[in-house]
PDB file of N, CA and C in Angstrom:
ATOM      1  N   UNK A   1    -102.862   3.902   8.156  1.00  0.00           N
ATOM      2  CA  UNK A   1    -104.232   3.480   8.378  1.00  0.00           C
ATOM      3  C   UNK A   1    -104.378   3.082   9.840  1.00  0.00           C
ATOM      4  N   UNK A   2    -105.395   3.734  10.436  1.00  0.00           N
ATOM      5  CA  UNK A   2    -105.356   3.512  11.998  1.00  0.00           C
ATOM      6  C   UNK A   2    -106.669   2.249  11.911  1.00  0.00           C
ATOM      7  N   UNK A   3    -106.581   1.251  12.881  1.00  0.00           N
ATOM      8  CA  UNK A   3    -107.033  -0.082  12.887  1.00  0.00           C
ATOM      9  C   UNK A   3    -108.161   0.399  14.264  1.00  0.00           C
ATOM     10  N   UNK A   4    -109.608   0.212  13.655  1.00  0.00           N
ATOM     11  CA  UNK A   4    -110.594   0.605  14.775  1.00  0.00           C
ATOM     12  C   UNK A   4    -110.702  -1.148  15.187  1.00  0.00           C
ATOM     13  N   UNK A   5    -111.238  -0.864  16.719  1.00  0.00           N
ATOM     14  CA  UNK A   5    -111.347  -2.688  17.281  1.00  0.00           C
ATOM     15  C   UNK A   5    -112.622  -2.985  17.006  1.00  0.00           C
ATOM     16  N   UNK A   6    -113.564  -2.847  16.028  1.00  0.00           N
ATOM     17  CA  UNK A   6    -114.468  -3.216  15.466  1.00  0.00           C
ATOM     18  C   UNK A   6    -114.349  -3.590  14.251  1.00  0.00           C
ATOM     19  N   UNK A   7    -112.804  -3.465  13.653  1.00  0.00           N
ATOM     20  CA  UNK A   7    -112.474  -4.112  12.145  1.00  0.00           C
ATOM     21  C   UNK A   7    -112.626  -5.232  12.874  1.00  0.00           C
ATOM     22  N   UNK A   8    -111.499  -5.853  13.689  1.00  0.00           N
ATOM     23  CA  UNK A   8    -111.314  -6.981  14.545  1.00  0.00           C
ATOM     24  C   UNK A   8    -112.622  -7.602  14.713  1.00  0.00           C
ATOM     25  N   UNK A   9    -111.925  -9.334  14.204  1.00  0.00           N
ATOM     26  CA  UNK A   9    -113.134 -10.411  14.187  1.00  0.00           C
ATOM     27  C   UNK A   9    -113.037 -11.588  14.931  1.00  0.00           C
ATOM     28  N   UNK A  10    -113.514 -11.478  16.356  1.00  0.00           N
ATOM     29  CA  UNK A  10    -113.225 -12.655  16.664  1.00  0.00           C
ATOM     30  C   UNK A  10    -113.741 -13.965  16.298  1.00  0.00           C
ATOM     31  N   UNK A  11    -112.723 -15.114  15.860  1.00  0.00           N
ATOM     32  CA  UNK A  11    -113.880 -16.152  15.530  1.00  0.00           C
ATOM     33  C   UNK A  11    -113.171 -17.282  16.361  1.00  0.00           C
ATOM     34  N   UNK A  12    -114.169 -18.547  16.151  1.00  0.00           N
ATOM     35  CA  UNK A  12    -113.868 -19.724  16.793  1.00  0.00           C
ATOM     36  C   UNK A  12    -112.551 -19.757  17.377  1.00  0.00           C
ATOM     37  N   UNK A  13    -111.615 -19.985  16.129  1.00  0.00           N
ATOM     38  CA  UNK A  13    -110.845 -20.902  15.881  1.00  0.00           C
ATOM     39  C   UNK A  13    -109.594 -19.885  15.670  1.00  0.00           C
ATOM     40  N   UNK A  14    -110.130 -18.057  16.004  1.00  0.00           N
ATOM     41  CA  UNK A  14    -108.622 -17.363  15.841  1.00  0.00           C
ATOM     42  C   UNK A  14    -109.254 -16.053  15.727  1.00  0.00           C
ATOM     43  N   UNK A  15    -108.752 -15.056  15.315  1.00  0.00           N
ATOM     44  CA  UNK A  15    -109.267 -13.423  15.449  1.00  0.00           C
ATOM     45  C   UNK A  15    -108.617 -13.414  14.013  1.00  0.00           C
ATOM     46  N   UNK A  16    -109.947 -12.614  13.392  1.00  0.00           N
ATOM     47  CA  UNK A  16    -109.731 -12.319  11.785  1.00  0.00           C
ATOM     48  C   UNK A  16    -109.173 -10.829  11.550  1.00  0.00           C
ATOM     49  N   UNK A  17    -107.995 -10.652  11.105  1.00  0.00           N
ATOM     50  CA  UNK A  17    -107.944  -9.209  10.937  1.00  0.00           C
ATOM     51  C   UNK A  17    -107.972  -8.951   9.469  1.00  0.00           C
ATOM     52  N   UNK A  18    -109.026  -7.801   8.777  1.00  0.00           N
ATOM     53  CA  UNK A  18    -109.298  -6.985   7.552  1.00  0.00           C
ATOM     54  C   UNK A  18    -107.804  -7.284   6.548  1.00  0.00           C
ATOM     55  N   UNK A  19    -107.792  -7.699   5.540  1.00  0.00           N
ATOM     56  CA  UNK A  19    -106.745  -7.971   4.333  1.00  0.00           C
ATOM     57  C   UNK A  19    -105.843  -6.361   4.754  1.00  0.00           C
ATOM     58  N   UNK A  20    -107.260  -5.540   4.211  1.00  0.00           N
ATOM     59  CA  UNK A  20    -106.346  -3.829   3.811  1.00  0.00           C
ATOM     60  C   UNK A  20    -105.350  -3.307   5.311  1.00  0.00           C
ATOM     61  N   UNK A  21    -105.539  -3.854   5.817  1.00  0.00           N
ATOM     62  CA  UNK A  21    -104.150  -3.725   7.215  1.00  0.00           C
ATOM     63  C   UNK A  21    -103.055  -4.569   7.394  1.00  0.00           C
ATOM     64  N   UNK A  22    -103.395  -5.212   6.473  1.00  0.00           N
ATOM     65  CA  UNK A  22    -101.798  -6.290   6.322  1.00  0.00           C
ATOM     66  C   UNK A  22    -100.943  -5.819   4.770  1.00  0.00           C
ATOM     67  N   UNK A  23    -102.000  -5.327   3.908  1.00  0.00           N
ATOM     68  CA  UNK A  23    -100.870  -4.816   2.752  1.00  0.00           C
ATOM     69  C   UNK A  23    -100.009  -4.298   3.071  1.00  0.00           C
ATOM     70  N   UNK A  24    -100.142  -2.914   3.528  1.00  0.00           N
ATOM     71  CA  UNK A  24     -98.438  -2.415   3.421  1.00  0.00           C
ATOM     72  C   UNK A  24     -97.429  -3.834   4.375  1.00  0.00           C
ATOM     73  N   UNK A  25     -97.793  -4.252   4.669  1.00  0.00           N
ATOM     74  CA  UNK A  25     -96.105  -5.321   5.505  1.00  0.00           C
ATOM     75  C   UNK A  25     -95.819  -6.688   4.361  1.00  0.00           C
ATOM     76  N   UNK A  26     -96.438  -6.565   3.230  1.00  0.00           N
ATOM     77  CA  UNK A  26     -95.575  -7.268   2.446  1.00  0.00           C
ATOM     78  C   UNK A  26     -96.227  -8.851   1.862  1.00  0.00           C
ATOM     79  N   UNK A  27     -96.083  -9.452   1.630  1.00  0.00           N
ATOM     80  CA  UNK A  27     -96.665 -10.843   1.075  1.00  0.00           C
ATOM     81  C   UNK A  27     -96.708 -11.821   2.361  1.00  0.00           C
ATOM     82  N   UNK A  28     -95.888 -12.131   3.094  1.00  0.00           N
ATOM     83  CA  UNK A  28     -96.251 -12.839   4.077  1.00  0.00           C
ATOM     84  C   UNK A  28     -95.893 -12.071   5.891  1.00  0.00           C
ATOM     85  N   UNK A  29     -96.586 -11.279   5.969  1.00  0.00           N
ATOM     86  CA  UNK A  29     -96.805 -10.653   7.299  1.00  0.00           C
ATOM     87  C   UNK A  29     -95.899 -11.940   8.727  1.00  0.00           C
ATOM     88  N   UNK A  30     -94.933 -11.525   9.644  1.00  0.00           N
ATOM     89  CA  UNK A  30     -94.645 -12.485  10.551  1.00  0.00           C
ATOM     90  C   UNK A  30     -95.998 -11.820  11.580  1.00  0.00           C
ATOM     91  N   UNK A  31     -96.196 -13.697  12.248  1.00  0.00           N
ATOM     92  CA  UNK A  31     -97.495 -12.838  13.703  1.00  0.00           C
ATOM     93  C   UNK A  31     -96.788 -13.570  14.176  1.00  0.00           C
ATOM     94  N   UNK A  32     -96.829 -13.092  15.665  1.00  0.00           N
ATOM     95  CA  UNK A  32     -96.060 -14.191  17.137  1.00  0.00           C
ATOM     96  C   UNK A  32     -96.373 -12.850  18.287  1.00  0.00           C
ATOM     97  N   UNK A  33     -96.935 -14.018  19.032  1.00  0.00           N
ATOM     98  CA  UNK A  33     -97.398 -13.498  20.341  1.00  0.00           C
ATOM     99  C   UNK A  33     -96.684 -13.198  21.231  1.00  0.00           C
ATOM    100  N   UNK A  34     -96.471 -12.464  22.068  1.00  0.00           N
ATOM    101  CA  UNK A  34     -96.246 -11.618  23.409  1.00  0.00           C
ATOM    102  C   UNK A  34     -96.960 -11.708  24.233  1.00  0.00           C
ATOM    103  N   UNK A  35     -96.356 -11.421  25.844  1.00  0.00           N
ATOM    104  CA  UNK A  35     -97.337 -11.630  26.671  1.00  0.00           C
ATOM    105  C   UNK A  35     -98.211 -10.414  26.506  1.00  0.00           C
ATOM    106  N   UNK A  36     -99.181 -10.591  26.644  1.00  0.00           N
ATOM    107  CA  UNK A  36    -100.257  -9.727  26.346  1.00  0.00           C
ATOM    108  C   UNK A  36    -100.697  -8.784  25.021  1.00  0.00           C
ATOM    109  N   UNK A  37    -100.001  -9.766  24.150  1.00  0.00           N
ATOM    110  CA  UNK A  37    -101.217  -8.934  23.208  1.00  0.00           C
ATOM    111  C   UNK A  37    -100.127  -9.744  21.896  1.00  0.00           C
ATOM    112  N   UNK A  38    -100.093  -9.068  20.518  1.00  0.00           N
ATOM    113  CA  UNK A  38     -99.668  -9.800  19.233  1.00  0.00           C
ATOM    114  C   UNK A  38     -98.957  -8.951  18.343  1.00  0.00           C
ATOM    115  N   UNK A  39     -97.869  -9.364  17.834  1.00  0.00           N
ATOM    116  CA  UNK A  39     -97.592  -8.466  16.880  1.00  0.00           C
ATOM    117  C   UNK A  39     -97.567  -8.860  15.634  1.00  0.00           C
ATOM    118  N   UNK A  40     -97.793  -8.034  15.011  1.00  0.00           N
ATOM    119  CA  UNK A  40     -98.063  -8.712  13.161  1.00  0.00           C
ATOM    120  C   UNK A  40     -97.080  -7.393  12.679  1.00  0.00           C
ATOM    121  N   UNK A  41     -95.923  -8.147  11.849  1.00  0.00           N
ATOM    122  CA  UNK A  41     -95.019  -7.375  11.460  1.00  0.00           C
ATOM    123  C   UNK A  41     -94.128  -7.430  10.211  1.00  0.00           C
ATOM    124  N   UNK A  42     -93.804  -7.169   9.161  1.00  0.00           N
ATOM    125  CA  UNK A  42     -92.949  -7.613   8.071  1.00  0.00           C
ATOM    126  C   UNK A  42     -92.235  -8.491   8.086  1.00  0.00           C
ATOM    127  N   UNK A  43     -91.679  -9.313   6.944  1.00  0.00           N
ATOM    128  CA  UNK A  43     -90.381 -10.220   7.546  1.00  0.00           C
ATOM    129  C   UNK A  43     -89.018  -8.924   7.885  1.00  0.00           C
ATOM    130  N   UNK A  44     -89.206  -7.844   7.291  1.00  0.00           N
ATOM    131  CA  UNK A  44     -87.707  -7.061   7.417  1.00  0.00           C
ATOM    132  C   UNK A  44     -88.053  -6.681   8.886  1.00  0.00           C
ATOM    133  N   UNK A  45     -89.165  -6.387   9.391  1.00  0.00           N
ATOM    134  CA  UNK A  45     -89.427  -5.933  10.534  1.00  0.00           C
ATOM    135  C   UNK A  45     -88.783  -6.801  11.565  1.00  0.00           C
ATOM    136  N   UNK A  46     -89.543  -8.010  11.173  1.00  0.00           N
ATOM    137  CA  UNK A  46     -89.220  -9.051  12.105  1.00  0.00           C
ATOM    138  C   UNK A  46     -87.711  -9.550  12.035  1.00  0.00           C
ATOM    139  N   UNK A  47     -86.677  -9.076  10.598  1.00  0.00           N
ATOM    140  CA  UNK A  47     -85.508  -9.591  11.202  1.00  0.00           C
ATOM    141  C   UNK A  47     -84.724  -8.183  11.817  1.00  0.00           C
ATOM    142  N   UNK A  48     -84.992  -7.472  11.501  1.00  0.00           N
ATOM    143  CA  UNK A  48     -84.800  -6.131  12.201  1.00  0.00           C
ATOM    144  C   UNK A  48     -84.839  -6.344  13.695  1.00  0.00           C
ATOM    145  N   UNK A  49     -86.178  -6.590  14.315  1.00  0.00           N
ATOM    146  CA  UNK A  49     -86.389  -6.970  15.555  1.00  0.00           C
ATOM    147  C   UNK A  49     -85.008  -8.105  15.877  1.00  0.00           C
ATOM    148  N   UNK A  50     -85.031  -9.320  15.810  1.00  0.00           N
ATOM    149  CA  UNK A  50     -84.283 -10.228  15.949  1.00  0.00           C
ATOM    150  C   UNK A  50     -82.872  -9.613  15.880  1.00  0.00           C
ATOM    151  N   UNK A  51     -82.248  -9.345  15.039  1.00  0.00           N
ATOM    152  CA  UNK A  51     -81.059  -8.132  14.972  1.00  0.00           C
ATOM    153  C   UNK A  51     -80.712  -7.339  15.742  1.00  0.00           C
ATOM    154  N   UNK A  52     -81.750  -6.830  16.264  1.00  0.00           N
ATOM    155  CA  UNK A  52     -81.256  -5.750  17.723  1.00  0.00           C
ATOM    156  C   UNK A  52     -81.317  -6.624  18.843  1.00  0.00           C
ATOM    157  N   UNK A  53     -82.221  -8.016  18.858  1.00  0.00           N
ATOM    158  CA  UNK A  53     -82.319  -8.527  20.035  1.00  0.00           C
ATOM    159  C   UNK A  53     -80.797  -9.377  20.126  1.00  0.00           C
ATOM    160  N   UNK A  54     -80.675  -9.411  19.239  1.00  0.00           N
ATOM    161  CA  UNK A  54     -79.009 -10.436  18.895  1.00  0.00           C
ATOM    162  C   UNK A  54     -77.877  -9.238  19.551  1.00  0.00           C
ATOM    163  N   UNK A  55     -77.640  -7.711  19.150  1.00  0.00           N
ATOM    164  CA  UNK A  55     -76.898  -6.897  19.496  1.00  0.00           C
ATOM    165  C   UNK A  55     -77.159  -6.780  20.870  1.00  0.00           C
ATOM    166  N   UNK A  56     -78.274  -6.299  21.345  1.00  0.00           N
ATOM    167  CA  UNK A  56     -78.531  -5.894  22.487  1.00  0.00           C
ATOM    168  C   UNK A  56     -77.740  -7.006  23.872  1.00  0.00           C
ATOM    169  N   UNK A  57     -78.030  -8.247  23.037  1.00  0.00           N
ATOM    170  CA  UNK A  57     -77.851  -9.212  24.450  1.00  0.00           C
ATOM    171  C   UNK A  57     -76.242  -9.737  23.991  1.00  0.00           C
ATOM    172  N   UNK A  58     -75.636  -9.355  22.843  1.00  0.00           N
ATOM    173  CA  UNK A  58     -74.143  -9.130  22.996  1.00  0.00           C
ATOM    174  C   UNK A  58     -73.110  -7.977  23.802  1.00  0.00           C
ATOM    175  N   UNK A  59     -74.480  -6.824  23.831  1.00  0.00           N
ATOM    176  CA  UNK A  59     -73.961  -5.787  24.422  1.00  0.00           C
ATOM    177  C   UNK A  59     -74.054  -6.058  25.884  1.00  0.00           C
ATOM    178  N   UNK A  60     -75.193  -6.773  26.173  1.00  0.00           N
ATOM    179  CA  UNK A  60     -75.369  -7.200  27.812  1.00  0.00           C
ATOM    180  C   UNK A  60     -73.954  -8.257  28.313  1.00  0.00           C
ATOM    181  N   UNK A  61     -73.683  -8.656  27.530  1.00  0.00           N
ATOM    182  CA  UNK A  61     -72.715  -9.805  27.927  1.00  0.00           C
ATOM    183  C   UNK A  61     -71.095  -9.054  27.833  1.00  0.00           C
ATOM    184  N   UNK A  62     -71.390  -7.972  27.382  1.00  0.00           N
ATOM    185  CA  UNK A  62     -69.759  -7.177  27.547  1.00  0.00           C
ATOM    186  C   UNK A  62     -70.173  -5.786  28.785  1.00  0.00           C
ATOM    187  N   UNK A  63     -70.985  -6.010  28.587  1.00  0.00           N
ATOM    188  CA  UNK A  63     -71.228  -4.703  29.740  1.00  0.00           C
ATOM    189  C   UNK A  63     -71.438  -5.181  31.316  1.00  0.00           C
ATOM    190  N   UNK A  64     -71.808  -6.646  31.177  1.00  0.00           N
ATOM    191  CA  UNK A  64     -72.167  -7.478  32.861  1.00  0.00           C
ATOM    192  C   UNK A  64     -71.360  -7.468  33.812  1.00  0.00           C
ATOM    193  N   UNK A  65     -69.949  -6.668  33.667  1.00  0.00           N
ATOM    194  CA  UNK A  65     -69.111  -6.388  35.129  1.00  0.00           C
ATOM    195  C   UNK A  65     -69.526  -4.809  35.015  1.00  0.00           C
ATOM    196  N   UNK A  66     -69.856  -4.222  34.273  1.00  0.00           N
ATOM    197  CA  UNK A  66     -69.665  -2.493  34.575  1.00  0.00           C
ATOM    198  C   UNK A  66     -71.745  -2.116  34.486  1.00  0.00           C
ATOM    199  N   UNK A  67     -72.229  -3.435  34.608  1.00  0.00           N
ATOM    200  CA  UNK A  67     -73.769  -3.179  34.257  1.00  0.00           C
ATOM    201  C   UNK A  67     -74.715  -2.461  35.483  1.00  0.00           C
ATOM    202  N   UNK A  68     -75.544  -1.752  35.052  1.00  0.00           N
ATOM    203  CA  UNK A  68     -76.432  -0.160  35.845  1.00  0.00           C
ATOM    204  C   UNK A  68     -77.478  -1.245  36.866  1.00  0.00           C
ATOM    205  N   UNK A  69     -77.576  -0.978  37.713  1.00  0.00           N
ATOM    206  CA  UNK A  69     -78.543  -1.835  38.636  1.00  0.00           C
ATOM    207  C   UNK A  69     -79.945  -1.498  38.357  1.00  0.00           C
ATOM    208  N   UNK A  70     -80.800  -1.794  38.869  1.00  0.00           N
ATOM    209  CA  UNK A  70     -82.339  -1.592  38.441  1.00  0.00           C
ATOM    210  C   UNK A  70     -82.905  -0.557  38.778  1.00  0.00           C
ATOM    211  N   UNK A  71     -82.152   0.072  40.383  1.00  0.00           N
ATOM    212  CA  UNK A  71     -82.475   1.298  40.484  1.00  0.00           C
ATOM    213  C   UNK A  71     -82.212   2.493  39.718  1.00  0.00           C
ATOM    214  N   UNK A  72     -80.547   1.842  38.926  1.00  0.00           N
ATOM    215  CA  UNK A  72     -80.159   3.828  38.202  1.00  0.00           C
ATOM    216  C   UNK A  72     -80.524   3.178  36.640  1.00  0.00           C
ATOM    217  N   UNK A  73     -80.917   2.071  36.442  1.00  0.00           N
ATOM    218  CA  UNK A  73     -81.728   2.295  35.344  1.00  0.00           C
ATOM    219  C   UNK A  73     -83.459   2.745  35.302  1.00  0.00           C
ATOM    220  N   UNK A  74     -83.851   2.326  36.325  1.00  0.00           N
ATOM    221  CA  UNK A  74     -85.491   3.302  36.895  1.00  0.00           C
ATOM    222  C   UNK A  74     -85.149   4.708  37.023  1.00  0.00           C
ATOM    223  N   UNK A  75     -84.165   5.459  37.280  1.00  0.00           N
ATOM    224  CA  UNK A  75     -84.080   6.715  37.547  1.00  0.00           C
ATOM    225  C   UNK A  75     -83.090   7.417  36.258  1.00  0.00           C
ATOM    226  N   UNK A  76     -82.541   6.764  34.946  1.00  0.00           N
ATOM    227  CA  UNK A  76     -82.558   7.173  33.711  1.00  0.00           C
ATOM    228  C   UNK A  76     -82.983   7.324  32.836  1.00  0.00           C
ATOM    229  N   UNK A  77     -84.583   6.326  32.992  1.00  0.00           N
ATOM    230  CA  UNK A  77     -85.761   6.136  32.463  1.00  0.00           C
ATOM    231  C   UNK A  77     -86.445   6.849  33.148  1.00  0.00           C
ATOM    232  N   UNK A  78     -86.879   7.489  34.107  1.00  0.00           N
ATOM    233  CA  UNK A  78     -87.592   8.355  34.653  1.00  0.00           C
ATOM    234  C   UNK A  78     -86.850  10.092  33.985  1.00  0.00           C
ATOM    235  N   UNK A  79     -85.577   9.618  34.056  1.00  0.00           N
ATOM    236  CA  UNK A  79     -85.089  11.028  33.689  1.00  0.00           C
ATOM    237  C   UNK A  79     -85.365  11.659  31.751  1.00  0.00           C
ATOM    238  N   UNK A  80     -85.279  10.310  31.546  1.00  0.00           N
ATOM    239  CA  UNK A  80     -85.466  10.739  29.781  1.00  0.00           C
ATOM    240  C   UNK A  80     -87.328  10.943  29.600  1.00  0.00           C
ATOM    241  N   UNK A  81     -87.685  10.277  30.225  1.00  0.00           N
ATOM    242  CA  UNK A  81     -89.318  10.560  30.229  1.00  0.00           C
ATOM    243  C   UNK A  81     -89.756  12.380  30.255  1.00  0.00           C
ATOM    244  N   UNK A  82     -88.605  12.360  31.666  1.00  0.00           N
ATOM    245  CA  UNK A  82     -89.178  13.870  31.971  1.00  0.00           C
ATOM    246  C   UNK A  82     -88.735  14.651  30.765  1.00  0.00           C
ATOM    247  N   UNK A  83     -87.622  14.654  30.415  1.00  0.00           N
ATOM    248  CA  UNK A  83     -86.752  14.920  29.109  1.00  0.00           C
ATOM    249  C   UNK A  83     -87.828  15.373  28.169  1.00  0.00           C
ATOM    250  N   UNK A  84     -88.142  14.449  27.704  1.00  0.00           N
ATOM    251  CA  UNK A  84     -89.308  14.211  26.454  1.00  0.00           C
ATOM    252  C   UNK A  84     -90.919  15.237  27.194  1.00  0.00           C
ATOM    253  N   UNK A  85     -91.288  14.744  28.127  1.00  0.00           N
ATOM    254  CA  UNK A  85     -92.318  15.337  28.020  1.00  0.00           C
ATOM    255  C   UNK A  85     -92.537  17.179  28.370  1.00  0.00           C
ATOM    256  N   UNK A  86     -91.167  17.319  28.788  1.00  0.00           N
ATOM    257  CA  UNK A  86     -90.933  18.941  29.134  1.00  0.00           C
ATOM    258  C   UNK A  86     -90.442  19.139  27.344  1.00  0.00           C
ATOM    259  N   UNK A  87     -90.236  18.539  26.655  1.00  0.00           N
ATOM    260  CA  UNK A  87     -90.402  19.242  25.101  1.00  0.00           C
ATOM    261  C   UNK A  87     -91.478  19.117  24.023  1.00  0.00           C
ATOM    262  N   UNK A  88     -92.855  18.689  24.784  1.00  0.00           N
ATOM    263  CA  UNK A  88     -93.762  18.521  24.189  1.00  0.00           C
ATOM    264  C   UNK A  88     -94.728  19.743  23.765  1.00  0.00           C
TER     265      UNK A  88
END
């Protein structure tokens, strides 16, 4: 179900979003904000999320003597971009 920004309700005291866009994620939907904008997500979602953020920053902490600088990670991310969009 694609979410038009005219379901979206802003009110006083918080932004109302439509029931029928929270069913599929389950009985109690997690919300928590980001800079710039919100995510509303399952609890499996949300420990899913948390789970990779737990791996990821174990993987940062074994990789921090052999870790990619900002430039050849901008230019492996530039390279998989091109990747992807030359198979579109």
């Amino acid at each position: 179900m694609r979410l038009a920004m005219t379901d979206l309700k802003r009110a006083r005291n918080g932004l109302l979003i439509p029931p029928q866009y929270l069913e599929d994620l389950g009985p109690a939907p997690c919300v928590r904000r980001i800079k710039g904008g919100l995510i509303v997500e399952s609890r499996d979602q949300a420990l899913a999320r948390e789970q990779l953020r737990n791996l990821v920053a174990r993987l940062r902490v074994a990789a921090a003597p052999d870790a990619l600088g900002d430039d050849e990670i901008d230019a492996l991310v530039d390279e998989v971009r091109g990747e992807r969009a030359s198979h579109r």
